[in-house]
N, C-alpha and C. Protein backbone atom coordinates (compact mmCIF):
# COMPACT_ATOMS: atom_id res chain seq x y z
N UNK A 1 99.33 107.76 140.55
CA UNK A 1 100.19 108.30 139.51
C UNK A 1 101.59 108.54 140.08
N UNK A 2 102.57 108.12 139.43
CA UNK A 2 103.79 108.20 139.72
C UNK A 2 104.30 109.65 139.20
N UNK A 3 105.76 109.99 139.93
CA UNK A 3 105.98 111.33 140.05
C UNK A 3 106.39 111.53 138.21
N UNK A 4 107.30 110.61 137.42
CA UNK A 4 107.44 110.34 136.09
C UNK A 4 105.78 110.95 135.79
N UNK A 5 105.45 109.66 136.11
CA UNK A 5 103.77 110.38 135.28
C UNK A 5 103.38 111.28 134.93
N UNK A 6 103.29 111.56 136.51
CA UNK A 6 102.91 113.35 136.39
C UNK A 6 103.37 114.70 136.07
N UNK A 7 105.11 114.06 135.91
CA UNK A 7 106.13 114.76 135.14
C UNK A 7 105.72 114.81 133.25
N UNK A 8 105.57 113.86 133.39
CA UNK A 8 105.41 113.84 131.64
C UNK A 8 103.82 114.31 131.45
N UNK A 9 103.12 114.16 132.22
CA UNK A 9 101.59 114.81 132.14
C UNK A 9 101.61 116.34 132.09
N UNK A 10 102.66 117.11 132.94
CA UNK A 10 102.81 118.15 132.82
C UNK A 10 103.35 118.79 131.82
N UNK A 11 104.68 118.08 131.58
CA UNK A 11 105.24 118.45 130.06
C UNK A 11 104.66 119.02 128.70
N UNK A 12 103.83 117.29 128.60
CA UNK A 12 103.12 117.32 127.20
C UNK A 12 102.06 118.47 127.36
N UNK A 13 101.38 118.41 128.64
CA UNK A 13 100.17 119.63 128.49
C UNK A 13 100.49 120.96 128.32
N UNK A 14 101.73 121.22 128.89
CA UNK A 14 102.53 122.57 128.55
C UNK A 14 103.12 122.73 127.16
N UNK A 15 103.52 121.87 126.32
CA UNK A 15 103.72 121.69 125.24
C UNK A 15 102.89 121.78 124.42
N UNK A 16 101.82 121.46 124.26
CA UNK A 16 100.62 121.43 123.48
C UNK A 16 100.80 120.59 122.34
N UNK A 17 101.62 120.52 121.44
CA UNK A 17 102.25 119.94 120.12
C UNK A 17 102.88 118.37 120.70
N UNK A 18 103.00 117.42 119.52
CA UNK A 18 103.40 116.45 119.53
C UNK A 18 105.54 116.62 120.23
N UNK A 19 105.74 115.96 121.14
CA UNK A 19 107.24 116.01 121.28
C UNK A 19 107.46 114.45 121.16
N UNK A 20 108.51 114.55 120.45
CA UNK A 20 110.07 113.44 120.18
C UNK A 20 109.88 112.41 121.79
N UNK A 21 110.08 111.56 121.89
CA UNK A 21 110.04 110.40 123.30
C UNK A 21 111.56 110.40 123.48
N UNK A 22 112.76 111.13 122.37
CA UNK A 22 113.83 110.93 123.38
C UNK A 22 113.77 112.65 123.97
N UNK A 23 113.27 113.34 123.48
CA UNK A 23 113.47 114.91 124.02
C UNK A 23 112.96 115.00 125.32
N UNK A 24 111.33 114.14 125.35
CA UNK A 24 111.03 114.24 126.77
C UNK A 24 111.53 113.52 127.91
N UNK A 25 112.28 112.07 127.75
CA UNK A 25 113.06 111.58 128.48
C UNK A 25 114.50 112.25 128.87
N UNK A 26 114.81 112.81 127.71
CA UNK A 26 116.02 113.94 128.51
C UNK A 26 115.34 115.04 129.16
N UNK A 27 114.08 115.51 129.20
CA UNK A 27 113.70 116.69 130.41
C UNK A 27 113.26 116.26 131.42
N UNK A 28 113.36 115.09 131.53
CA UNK A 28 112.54 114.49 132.35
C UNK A 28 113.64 113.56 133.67
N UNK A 29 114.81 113.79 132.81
CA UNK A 29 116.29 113.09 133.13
C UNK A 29 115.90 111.30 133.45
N UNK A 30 114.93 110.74 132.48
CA UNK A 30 114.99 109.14 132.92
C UNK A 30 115.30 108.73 131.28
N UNK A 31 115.20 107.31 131.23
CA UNK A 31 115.36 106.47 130.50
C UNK A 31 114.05 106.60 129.42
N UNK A 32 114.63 106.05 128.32
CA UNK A 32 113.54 106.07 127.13
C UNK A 32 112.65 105.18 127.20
N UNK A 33 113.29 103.88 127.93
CA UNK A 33 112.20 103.26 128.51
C UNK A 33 111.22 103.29 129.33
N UNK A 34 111.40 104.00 130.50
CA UNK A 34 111.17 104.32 131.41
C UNK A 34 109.68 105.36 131.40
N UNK A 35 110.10 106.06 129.94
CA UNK A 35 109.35 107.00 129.87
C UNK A 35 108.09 106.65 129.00
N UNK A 36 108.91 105.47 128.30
CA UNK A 36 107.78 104.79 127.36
C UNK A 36 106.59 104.03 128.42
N UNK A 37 107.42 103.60 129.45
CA UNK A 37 106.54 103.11 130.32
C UNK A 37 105.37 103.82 131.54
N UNK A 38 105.72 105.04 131.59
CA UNK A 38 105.30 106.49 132.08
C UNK A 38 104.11 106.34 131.31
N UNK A 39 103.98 106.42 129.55
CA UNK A 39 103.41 106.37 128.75
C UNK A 39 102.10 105.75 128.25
N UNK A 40 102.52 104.47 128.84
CA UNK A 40 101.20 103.61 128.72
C UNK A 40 100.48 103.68 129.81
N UNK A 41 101.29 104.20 130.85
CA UNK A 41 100.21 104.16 132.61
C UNK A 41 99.44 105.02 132.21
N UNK A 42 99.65 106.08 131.92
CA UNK A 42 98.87 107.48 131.79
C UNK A 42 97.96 107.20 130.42
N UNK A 43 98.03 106.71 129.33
CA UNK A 43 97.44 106.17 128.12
C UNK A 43 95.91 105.06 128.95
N UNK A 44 96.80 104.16 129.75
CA UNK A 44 95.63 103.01 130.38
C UNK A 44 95.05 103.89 131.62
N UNK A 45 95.48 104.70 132.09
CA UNK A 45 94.57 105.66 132.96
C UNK A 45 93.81 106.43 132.52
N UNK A 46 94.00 107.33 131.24
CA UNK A 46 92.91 108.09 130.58
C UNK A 46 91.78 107.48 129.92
N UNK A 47 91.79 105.72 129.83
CA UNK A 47 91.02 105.38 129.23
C UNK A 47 90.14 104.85 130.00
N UNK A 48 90.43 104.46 131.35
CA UNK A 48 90.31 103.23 132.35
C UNK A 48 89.26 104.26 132.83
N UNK A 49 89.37 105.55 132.99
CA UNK A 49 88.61 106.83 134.12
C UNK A 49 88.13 107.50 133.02
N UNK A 50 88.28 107.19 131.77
CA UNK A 50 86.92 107.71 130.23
C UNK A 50 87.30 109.67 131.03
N UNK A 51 88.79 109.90 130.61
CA UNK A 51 89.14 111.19 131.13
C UNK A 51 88.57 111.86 129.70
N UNK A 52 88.59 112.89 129.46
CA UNK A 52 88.48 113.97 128.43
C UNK A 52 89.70 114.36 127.64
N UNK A 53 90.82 113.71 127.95
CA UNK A 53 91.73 114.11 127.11
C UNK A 53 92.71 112.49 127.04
N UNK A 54 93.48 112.74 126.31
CA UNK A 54 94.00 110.97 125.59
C UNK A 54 95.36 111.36 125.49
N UNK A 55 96.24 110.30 125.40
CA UNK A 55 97.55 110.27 125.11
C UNK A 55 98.02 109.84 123.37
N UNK A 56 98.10 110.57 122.67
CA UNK A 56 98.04 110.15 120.85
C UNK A 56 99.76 110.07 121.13
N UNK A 57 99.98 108.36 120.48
CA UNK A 57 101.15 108.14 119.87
C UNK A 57 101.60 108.54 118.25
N UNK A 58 102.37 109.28 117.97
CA UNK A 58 102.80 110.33 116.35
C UNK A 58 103.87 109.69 116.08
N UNK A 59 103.71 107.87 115.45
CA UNK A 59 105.06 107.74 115.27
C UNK A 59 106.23 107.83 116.51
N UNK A 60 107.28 108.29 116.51
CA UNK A 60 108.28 108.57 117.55
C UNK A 60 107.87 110.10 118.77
N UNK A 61 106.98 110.11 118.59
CA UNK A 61 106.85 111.53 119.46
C UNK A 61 105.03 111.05 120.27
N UNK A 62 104.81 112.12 121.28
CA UNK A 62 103.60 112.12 122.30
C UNK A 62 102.76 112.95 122.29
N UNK A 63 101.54 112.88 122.59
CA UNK A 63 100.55 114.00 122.71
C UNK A 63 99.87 114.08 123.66
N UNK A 64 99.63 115.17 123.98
CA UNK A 64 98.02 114.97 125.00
C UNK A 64 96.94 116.12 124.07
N UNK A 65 95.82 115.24 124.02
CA UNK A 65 94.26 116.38 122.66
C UNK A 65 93.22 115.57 123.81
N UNK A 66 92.33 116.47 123.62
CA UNK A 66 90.94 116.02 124.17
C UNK A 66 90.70 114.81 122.92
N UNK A 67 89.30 113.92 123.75
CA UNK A 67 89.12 113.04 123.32
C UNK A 67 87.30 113.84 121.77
N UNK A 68 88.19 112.76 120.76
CA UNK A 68 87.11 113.43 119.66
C UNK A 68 85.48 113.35 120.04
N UNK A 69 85.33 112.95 121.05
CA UNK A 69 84.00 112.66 122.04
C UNK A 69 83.46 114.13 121.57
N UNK A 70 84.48 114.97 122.80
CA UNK A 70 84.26 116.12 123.15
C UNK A 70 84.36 117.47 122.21
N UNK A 71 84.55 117.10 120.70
CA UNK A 71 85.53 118.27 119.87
C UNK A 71 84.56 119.20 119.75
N UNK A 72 83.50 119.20 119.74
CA UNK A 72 82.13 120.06 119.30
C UNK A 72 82.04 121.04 120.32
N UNK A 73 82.34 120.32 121.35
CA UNK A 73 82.12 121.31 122.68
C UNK A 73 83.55 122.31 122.80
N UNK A 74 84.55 121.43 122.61
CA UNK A 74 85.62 122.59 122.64
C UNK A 74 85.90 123.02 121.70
N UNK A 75 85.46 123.32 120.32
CA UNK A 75 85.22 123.67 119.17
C UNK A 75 84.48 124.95 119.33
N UNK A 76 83.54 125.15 120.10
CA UNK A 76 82.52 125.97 120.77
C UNK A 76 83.10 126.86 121.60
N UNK A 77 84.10 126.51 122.65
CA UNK A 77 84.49 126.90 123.45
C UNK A 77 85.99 127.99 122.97
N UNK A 78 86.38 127.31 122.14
CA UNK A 78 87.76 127.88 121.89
C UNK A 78 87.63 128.71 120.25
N UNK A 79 86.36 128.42 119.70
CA UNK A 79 85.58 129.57 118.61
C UNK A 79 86.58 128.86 117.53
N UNK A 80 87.15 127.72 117.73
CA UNK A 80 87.80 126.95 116.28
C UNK A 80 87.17 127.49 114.96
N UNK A 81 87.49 127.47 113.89
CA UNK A 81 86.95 126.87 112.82
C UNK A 81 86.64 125.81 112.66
N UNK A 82 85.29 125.36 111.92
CA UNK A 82 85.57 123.60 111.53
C UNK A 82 86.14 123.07 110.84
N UNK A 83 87.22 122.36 110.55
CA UNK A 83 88.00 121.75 109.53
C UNK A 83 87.16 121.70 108.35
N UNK A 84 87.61 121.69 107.17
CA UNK A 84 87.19 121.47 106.07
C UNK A 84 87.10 120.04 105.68
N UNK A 85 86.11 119.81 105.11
CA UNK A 85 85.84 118.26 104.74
C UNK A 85 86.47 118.06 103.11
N UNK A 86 87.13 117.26 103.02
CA UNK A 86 87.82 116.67 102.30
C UNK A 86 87.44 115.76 100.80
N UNK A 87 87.82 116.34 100.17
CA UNK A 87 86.90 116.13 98.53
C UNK A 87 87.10 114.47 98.06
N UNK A 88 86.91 114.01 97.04
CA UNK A 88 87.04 112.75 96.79
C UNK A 88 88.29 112.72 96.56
N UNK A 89 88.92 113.69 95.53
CA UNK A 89 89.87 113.88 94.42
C UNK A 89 91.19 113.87 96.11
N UNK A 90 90.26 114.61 96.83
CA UNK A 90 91.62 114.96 97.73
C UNK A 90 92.14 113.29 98.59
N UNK A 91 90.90 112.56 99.03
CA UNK A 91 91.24 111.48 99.53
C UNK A 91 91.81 110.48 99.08
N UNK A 92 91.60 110.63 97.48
CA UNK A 92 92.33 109.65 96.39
C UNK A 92 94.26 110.67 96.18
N UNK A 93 94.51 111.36 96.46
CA UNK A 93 95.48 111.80 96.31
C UNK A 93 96.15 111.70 97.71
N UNK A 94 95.73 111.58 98.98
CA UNK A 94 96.24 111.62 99.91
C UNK A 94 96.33 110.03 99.99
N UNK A 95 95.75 108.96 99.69
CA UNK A 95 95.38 107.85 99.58
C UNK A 95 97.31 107.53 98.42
N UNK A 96 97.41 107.53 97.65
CA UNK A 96 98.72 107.51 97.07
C UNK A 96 100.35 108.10 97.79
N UNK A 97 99.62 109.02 98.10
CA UNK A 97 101.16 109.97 99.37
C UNK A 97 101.07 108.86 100.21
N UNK A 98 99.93 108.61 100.94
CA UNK A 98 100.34 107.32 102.44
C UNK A 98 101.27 106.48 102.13
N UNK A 99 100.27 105.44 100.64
CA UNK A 99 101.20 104.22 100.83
C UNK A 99 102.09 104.03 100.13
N UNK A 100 102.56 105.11 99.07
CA UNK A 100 103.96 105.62 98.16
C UNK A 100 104.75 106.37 98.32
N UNK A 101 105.05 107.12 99.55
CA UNK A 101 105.69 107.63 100.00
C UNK A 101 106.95 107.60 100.12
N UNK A 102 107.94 108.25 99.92
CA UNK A 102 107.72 109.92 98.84
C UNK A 102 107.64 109.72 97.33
N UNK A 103 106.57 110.38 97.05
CA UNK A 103 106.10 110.13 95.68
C UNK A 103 106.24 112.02 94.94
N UNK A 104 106.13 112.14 93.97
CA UNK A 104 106.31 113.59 93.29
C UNK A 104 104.89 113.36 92.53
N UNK A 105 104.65 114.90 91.99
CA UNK A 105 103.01 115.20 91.35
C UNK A 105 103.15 114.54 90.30
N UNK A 106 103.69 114.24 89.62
CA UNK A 106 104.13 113.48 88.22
C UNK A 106 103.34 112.25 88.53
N UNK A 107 104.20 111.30 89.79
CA UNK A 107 103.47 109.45 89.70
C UNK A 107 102.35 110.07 90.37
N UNK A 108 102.08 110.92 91.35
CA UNK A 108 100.68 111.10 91.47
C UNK A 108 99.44 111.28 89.77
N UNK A 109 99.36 112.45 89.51
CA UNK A 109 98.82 111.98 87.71
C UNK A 109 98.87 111.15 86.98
N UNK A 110 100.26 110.65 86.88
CA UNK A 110 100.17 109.30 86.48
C UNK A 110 99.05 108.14 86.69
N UNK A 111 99.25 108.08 87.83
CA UNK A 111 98.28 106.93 88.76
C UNK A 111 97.19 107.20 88.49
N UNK A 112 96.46 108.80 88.64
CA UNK A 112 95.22 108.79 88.90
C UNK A 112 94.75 109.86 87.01
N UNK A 113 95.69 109.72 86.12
CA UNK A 113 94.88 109.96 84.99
C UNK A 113 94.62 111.36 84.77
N UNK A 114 94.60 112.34 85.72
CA UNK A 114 94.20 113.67 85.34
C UNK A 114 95.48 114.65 86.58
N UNK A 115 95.39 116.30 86.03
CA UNK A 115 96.42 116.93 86.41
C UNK A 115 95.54 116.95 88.28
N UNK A 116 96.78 116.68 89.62
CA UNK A 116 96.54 117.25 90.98
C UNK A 116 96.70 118.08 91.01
N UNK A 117 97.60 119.02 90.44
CA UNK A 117 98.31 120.36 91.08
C UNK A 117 97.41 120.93 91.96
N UNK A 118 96.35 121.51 91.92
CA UNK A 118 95.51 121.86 92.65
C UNK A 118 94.73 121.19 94.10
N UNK A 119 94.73 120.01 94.33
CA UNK A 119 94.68 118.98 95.01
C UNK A 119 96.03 118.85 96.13
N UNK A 120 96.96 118.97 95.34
CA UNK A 120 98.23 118.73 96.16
C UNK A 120 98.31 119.51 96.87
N UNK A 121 98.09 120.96 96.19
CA UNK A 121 98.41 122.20 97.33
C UNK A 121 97.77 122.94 97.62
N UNK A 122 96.60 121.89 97.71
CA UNK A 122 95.38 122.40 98.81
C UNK A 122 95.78 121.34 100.18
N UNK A 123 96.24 120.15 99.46
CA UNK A 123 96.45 118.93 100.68
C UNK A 123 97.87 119.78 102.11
N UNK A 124 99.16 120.49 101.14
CA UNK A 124 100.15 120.94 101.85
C UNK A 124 99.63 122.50 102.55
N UNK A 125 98.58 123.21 101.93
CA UNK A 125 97.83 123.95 102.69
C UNK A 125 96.98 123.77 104.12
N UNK A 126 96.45 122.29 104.19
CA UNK A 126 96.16 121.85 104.99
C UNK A 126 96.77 121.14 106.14
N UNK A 127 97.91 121.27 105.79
CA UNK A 127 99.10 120.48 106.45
C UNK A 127 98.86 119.01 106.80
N UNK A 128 98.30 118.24 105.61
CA UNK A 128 98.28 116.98 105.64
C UNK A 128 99.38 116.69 104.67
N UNK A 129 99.65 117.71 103.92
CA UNK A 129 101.34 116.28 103.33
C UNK A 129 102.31 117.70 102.87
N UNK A 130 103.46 117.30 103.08
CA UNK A 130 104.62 118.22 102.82
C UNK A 130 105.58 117.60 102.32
N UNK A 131 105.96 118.91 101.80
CA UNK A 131 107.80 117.85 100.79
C UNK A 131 108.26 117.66 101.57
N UNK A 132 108.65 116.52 100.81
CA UNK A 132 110.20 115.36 101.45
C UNK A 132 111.64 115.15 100.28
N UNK A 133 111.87 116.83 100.07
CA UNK A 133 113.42 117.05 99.84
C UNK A 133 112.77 116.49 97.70
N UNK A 134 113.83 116.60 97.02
CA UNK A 134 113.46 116.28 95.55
C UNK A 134 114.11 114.64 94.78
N UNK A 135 113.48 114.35 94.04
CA UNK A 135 114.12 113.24 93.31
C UNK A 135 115.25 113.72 92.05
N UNK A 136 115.97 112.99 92.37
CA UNK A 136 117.22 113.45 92.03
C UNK A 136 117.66 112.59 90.47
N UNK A 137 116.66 113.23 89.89
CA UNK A 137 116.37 113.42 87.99
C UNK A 137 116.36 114.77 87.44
N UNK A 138 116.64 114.50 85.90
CA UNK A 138 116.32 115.65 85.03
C UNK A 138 115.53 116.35 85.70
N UNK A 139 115.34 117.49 86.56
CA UNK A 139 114.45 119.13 86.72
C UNK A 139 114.15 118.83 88.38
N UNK A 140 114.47 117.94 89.12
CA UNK A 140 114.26 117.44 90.26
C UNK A 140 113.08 117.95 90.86
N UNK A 141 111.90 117.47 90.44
CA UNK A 141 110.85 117.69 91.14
C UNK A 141 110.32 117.14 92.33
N UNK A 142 109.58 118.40 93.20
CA UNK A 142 109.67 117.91 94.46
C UNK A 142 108.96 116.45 95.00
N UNK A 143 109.39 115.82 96.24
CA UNK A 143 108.69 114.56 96.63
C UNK A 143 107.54 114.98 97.76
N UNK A 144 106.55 114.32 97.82
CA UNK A 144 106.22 114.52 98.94
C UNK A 144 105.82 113.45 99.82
N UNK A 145 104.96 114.00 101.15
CA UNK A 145 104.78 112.70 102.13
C UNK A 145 104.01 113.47 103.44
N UNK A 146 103.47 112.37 103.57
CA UNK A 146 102.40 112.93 104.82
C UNK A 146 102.59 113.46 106.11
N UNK A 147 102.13 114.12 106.99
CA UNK A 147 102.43 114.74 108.10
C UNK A 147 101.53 114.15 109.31
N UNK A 148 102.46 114.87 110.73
CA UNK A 148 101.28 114.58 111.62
C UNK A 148 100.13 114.82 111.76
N UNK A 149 100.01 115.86 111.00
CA UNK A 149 98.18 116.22 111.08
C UNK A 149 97.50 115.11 110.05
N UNK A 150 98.77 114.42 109.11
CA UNK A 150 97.47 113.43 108.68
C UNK A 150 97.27 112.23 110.09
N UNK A 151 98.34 111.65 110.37
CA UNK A 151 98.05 110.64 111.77
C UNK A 151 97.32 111.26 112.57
N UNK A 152 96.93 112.28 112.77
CA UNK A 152 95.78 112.34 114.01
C UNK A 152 94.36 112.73 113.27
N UNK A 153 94.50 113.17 111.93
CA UNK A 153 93.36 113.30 110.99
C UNK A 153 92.71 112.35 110.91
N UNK A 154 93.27 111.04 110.47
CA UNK A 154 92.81 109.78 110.29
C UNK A 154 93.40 108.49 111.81
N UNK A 155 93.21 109.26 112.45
CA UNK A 155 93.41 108.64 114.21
C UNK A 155 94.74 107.38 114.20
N UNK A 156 95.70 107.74 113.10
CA UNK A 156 96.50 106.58 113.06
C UNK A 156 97.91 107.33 114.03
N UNK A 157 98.39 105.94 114.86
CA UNK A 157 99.47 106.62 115.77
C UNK A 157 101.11 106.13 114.93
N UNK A 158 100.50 105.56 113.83
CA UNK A 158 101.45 105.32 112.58
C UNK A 158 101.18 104.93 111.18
N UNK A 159 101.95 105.26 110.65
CA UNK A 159 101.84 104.43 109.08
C UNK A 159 101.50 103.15 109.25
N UNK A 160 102.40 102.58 110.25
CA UNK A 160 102.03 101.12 110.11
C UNK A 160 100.61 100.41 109.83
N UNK A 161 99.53 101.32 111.07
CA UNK A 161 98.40 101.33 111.24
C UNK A 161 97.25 101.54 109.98
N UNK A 162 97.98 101.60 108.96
CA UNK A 162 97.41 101.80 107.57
C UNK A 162 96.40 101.02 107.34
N UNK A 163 95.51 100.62 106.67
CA UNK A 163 94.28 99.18 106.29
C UNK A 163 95.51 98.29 105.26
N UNK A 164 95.53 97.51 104.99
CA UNK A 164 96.08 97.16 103.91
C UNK A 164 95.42 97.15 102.72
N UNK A 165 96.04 97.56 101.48
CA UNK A 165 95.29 97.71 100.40
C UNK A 165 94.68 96.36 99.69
N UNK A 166 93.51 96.47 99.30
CA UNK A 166 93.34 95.42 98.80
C UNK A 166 94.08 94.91 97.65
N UNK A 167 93.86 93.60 97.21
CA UNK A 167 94.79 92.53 96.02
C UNK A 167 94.09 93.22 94.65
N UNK A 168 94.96 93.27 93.73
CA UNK A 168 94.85 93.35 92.42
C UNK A 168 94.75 92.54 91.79
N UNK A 169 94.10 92.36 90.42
CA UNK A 169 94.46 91.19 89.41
C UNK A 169 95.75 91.42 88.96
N UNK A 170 96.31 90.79 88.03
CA UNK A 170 97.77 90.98 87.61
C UNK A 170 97.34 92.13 86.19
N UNK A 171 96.09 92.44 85.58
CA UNK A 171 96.31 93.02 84.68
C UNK A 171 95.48 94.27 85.02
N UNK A 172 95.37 94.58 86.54
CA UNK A 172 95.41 96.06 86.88
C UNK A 172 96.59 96.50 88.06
N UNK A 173 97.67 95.76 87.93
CA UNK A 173 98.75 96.10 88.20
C UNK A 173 99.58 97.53 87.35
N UNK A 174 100.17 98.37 88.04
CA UNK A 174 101.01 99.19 87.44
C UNK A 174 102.18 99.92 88.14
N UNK A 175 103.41 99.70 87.20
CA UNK A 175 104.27 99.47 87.86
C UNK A 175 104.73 101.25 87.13
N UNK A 176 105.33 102.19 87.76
CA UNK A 176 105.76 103.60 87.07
C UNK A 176 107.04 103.99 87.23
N UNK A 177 108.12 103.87 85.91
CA UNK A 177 109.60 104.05 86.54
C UNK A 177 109.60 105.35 86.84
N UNK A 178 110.23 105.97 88.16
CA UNK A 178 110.16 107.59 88.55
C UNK A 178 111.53 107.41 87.89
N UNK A 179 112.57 106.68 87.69
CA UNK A 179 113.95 107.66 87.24
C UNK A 179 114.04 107.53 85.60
N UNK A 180 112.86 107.52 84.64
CA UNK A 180 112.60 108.12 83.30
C UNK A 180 111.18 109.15 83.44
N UNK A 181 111.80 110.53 83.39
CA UNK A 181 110.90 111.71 83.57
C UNK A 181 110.35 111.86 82.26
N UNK A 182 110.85 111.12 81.28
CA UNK A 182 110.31 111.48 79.96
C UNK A 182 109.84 109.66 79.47
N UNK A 183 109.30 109.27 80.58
CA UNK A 183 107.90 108.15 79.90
C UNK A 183 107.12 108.31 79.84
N UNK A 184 106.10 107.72 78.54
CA UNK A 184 105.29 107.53 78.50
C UNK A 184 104.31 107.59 79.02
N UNK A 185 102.61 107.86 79.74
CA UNK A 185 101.76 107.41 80.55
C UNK A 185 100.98 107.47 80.02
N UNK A 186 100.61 106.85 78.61
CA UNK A 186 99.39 107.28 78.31
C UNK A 186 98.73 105.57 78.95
N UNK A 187 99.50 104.69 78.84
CA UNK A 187 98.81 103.71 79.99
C UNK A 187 97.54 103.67 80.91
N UNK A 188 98.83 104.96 81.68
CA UNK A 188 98.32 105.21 82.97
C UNK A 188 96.70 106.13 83.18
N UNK A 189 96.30 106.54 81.30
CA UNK A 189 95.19 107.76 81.81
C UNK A 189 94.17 106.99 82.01
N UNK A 190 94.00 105.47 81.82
CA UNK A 190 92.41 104.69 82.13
C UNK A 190 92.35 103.92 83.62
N UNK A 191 93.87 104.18 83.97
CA UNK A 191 93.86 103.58 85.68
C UNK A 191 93.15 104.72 86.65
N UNK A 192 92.49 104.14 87.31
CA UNK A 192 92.01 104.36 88.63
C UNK A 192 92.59 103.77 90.11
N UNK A 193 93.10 104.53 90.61
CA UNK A 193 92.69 104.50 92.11
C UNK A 193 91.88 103.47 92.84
N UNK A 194 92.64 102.38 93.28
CA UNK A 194 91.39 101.05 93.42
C UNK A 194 91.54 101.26 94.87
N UNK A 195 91.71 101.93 95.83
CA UNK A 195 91.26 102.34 97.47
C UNK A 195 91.77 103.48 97.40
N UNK A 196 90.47 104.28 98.26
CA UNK A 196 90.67 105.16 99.13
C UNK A 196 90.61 105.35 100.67
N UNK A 197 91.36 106.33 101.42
CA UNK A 197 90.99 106.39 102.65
C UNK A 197 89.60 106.86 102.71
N UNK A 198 89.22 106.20 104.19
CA UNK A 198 87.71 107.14 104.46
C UNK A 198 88.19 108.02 105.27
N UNK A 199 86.97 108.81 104.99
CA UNK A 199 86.94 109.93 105.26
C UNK A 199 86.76 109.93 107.11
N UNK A 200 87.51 110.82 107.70
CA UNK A 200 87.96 111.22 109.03
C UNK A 200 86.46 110.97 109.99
N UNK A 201 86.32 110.70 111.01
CA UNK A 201 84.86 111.20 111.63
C UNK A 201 84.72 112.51 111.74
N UNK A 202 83.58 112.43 112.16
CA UNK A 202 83.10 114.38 111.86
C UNK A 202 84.07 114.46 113.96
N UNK A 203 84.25 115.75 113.67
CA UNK A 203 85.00 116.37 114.91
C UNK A 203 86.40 115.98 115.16
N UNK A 204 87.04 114.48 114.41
CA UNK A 204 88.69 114.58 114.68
C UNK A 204 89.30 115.63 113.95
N UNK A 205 90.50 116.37 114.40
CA UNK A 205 91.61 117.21 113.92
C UNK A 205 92.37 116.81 113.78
């Protein structure tokens, strides 16, 4: 292990929380590259030696979490709560925030036919999705969009990493203008939700 390495091994473990890859390359006083490359040694070393704890990429930022192998045991150990398991209604609503993002509760109902309110802010209770600032219409209601606790919820180290949704026919296509707050949806109350995410394995956080 290089002294970088073990510089950034120390960091992140003292940190506990996801940090930014340019914040730790400035404490670290090297290059963003440099550090990216720090990154994968220690990533291909925790995997190579099946260590107990992993390097999670968050988008632009780093982690170090034990590996979900182990969550039961340190679940045990550290007297966690167990996460709450996640309803249908909730996976079909978090399932729309991913890949519409930033979307408001409005095209959410829309889409899925019946009122979220309750769904939504159980989801921002959970800190799987938070506003993202308002759409800028008649009464500007808020947008929202997913968080890091959803990427490590559902083990993704990005959006990118999404499944792709499956193909539609052309006549369960639907298209929803957000800048007329006063359309129509009665369309929209016989559409369904044609994918959802699955559901997390038992023990990831």
């Amino acid at each position: 292990m290089t002294e970088l390495e073990a510089g950034l091994e120390a960091v992140l473990f003292a940190a506990g929380d996801a940090v930014p890859v340019d914040r730790l390359a400035a404490a670290l006083e090297t290059s963003r590259e440099a550090l990216l490359d720090a990154a994968t040694a220690l990533e291909n070393l925790y995997d190579f030696e099946n260590r107990g704890i992993m390097l999670l990429r968050l988008e632009d930022k780093l982690q170090l979490c034990s590996r979900p192998l182990y969550a039961d045991a340190a679940r045990r150990v550290t007297e966690s709560r167990k996460p709450p398991s996640l309803s249908a209604a909730a996976l079909e609503v978090l399932t729309i925030v991913a890949y519409r993002q930033p979307v408001t509760r409005a095209f959410i109902d829309q889409l899925r036919g019946v009122d979220s309110g309750g769904t939504v802010a159980g989801l921002v209770e959970k800190g799987l999705i938070e506003e993202a600032g308002r759409l800028d219409v008649p009464g500007r209601p808020i947008l929202y969009q997913t968080t890091e606790a959803f990427l490590r919820t559902f083990g993704l180290s990005s959006l990118e990493e999404l499944p792709a949704l499956p193909a539609l026919e052309e006549n369960e296509q639907m298209e929803i203008d957000l800048d007329d707050p006063a359309q129509d949806n009665t369309a929209s109350q016989e559409q369904s939700v044609p994918f959802t995410l699955q559901r997390p394995q038992e023990g990831t956080e």
